[in-house]
Protein backbone atom coordinates (compact mmCIF):
# COMPACT_ATOMS: atom_id res chain seq x y z
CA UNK A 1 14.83 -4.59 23.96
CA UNK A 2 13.70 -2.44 21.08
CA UNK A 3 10.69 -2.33 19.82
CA UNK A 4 9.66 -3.96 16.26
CA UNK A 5 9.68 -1.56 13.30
CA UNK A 6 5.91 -1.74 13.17
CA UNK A 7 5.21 0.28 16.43
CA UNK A 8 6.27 3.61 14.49
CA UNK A 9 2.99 2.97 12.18
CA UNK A 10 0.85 2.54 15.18
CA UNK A 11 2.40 6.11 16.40
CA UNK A 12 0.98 7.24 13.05
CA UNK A 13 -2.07 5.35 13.18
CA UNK A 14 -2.25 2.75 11.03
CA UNK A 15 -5.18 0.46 10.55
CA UNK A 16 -5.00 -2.55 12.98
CA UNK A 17 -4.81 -4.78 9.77
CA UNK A 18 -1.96 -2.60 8.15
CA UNK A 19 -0.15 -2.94 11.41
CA UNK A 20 -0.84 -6.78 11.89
CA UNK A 21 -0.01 -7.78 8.36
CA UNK A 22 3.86 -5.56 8.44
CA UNK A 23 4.82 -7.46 11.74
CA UNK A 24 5.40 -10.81 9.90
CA UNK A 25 8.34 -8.66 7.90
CA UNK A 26 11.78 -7.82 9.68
CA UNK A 27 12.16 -4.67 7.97
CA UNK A 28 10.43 -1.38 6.29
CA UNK A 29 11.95 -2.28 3.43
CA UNK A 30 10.85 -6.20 3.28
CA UNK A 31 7.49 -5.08 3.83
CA UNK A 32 7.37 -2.86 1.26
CA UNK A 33 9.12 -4.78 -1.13
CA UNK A 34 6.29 -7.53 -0.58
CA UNK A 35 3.22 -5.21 -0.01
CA UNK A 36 0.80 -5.78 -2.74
CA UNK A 37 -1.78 -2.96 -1.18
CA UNK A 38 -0.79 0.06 -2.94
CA UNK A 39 -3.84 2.17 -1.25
CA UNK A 40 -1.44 1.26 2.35
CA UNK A 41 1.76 2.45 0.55
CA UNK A 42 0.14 5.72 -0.53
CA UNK A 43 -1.30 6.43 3.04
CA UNK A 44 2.88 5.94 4.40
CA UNK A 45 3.49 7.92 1.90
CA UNK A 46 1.33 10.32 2.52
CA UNK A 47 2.23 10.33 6.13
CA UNK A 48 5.71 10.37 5.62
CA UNK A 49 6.99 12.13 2.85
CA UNK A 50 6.92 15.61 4.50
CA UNK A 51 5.13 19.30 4.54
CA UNK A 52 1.55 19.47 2.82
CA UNK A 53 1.78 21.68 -0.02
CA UNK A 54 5.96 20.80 -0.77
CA UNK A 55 6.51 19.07 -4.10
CA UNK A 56 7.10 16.13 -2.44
CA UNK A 57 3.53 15.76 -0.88
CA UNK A 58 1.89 17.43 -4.18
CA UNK A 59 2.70 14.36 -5.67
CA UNK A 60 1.26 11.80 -4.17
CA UNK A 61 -2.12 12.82 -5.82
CA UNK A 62 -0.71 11.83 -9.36
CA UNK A 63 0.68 8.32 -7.79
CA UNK A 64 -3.40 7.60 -6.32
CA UNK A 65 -4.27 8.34 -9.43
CA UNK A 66 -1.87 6.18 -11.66
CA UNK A 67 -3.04 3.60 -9.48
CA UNK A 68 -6.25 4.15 -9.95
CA UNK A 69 -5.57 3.82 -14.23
CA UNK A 70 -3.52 1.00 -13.56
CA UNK A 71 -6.14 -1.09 -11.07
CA UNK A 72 -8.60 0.17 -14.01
CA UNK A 73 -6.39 -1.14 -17.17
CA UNK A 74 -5.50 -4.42 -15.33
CA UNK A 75 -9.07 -5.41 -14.61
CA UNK A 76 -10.50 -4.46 -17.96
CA UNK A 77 -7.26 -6.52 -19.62
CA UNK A 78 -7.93 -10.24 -17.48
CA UNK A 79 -9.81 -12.92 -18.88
CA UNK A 80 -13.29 -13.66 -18.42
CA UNK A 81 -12.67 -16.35 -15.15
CA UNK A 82 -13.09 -20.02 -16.64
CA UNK A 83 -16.76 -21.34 -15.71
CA UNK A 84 -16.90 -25.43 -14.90
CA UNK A 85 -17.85 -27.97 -17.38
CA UNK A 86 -21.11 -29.05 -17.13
CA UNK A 87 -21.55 -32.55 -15.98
């Protein structure tokens, strides 16, 4: 039998939670497409995407930090949550 997708990221050790969470998705690709933790898609990334110091891997630290604006420009954008009428 092989093994699911999800034992390759506990060869590259992924967090227990990281590892727990990608095991209700068939595929790499479902679980990506559905991931909404984009600090656990830079760390595969980061992992995966070859040779520190290659283009490739210098560019992960512009992608943290776009996500790091974006987390910033998203929060600052929401409204105020909606408090309960009094009684």
């Amino acid at each position: 039998m092989t093994p699911h997708w999800t034992a390759a990221l506990g060869r590259i050790n992924a967090c227990a939670e990281a590892v727990t969470w990608a095991k209700a998705y068939p595929s790499l690709a479902e679980a990506w497409d559905a991931c909404e933790r984009a600090d656990w898609m830079l760390w595969l990334l980061d992992r995966t995407c070859g040779v520190q110091g290659r283009t490739t891997h210098r560019a992960l630290p512009a992608a943290a930090a776009m996500h790091d604006l974006a987390t910033l420009v998203r929060t600052r954008h929401q409204a105020p949550p909606t408090l309960p009428e009094a009684p």
